[in-house]
N, C-alpha and C. Protein backbone atom coordinates (compact mmCIF):
# COMPACT_ATOMS: atom_id res chain seq x y z
N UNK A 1 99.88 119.94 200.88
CA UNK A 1 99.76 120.80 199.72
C UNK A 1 100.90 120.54 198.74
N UNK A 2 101.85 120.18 198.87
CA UNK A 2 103.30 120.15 198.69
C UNK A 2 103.05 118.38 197.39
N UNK A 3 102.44 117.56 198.02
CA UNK A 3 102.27 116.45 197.57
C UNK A 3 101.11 116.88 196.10
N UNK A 4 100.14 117.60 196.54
CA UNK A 4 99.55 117.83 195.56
C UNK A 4 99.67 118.56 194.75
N UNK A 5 100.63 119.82 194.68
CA UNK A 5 101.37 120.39 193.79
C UNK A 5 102.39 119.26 192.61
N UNK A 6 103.02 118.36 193.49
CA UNK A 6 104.17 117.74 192.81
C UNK A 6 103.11 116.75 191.66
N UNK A 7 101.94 116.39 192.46
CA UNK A 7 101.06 115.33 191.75
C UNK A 7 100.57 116.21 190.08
N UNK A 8 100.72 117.28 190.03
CA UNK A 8 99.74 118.18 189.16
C UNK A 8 100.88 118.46 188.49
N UNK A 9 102.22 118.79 188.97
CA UNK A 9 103.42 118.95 188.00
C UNK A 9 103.52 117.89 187.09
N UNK A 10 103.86 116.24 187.84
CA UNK A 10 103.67 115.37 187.23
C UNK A 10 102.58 115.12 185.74
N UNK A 11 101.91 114.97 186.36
CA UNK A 11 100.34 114.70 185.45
C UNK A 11 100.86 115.62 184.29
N UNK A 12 101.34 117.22 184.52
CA UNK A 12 100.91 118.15 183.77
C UNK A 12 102.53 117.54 182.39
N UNK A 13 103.62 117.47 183.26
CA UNK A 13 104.59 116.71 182.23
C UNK A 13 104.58 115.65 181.40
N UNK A 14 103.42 114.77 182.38
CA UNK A 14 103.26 113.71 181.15
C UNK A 14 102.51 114.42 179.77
N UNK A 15 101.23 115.04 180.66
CA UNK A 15 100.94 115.61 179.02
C UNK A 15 101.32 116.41 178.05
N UNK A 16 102.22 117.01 178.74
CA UNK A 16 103.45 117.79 177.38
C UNK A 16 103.69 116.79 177.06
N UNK A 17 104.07 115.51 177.07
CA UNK A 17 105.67 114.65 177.00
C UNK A 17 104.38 114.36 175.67
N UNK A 18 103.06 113.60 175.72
CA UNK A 18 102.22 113.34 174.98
C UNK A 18 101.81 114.33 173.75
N UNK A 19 101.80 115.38 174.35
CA UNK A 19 101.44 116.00 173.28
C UNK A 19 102.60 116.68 172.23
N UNK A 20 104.11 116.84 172.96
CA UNK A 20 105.14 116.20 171.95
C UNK A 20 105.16 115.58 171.00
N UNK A 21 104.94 114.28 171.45
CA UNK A 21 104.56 113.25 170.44
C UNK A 21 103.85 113.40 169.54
N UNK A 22 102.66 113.68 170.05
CA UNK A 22 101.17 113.84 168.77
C UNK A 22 101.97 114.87 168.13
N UNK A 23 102.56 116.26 168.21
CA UNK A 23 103.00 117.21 167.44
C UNK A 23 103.55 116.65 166.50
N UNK A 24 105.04 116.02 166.89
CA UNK A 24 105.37 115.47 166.04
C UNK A 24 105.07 114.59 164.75
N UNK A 25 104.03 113.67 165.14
CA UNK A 25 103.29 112.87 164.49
C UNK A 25 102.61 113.49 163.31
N UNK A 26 101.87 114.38 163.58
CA UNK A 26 101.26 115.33 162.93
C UNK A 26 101.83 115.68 161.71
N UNK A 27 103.09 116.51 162.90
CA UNK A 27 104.01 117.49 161.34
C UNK A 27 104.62 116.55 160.52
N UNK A 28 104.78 115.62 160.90
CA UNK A 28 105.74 114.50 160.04
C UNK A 28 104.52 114.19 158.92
N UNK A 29 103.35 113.55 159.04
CA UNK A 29 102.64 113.29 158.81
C UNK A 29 101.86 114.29 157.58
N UNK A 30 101.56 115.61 158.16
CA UNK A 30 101.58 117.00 157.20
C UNK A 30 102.91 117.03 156.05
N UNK A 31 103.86 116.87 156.64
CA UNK A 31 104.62 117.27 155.48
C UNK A 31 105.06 115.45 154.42
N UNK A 32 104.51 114.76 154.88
CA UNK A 32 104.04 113.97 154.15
C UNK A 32 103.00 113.87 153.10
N UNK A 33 101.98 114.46 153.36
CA UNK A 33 101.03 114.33 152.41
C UNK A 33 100.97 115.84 151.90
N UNK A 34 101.78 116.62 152.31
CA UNK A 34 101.81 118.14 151.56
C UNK A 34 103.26 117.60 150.16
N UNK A 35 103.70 116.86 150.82
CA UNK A 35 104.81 116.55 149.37
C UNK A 35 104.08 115.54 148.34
N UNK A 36 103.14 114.97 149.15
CA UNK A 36 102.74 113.94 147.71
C UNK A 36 101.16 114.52 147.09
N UNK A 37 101.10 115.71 147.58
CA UNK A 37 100.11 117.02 146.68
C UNK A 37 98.82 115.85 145.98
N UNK A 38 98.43 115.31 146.47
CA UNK A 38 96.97 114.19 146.25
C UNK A 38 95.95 115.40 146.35
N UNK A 39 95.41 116.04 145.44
CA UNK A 39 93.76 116.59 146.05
C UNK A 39 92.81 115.84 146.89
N UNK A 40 92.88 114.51 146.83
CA UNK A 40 92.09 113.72 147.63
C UNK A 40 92.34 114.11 149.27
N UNK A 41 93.77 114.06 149.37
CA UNK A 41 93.92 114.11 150.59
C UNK A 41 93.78 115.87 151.25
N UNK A 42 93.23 116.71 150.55
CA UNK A 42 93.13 118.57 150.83
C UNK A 42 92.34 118.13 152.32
N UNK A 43 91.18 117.86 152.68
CA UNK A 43 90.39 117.99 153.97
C UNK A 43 91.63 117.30 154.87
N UNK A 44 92.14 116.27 154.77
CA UNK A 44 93.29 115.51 155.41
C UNK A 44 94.24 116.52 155.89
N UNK A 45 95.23 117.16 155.17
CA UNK A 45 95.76 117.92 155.16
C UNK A 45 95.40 118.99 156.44
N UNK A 46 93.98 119.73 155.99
CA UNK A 46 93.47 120.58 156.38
C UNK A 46 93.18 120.74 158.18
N UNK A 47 93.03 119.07 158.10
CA UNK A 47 92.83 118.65 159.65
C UNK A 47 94.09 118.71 159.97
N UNK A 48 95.02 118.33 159.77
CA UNK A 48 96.15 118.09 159.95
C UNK A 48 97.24 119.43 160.39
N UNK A 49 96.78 120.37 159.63
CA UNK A 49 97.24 121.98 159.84
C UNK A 49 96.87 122.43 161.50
N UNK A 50 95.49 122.23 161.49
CA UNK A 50 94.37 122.22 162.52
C UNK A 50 95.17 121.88 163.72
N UNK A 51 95.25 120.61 163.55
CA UNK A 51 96.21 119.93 164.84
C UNK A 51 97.55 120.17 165.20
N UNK A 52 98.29 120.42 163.88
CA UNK A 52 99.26 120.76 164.41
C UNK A 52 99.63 122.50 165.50
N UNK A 53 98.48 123.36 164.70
CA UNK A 53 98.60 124.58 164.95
C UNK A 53 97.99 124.60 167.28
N UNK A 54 96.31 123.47 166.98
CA UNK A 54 95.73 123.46 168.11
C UNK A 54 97.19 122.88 169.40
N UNK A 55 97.97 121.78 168.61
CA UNK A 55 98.99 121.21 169.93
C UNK A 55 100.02 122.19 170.32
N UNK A 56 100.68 122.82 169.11
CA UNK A 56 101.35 123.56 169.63
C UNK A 56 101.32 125.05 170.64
N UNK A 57 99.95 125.25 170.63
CA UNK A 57 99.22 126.07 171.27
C UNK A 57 99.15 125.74 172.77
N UNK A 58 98.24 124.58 172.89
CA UNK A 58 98.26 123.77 174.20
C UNK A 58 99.94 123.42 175.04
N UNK A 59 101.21 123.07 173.76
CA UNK A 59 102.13 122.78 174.34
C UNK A 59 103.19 124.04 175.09
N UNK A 60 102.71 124.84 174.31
CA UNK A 60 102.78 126.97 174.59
C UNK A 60 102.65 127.12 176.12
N UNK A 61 101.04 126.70 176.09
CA UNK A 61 100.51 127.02 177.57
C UNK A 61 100.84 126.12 178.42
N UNK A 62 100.90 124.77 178.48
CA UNK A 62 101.36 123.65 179.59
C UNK A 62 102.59 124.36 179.96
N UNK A 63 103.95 124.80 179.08
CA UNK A 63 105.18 124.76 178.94
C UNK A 63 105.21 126.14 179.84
N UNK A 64 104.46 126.85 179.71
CA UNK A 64 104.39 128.36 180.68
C UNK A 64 103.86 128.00 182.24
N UNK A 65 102.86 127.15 181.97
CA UNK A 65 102.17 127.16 183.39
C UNK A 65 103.07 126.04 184.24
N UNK A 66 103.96 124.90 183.51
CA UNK A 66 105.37 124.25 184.44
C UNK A 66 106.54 125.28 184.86
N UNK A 67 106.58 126.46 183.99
CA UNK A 67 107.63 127.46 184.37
C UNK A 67 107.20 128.52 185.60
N UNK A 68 105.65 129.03 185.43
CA UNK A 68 105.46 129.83 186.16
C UNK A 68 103.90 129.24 187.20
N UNK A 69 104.03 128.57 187.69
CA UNK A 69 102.84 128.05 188.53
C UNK A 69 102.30 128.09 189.32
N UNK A 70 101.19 128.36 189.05
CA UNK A 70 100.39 129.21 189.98
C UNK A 70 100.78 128.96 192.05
N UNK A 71 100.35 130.58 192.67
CA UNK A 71 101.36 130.00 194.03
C UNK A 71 99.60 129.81 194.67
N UNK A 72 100.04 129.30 195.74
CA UNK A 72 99.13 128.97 196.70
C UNK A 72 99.05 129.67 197.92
């Protein structure tokens, strides 16, 4: 049980570590095209809000469920 706990911690850190990244990417990316104010790019943008708001959400809950995890 012990092995498969550590296996699911793992897994579960890489995908924070990933979805770090994408956050980042994102916001960098958002406040890129929010400074160069293109109307073309508004739906761009829009997705972009989207994602940043959906990762940090997901990175919320991963970041709780490595702190407090479920017992067996």
């Amino acid at each position: 049980m012990q092995d498969t706990r550590t296996f699911i911690e793992a897994t579960t850190s890489r995908q924070l570590a990933m979805l770090r990244i994408l956050y980042g990417a994102c916001a960098a990316a958002l406040d890129a095209f929010r400074a160069a104010d293109n109307p073309v790019d508004e739906q761009l943008v829009i997705d972009l809000e989207m994602m940043v708001t959906r990762t940090r959400e997901e990175i919320e809950r991963l970041s709780a469920h490595l702190a407090n995890p479920p017992s067996s």
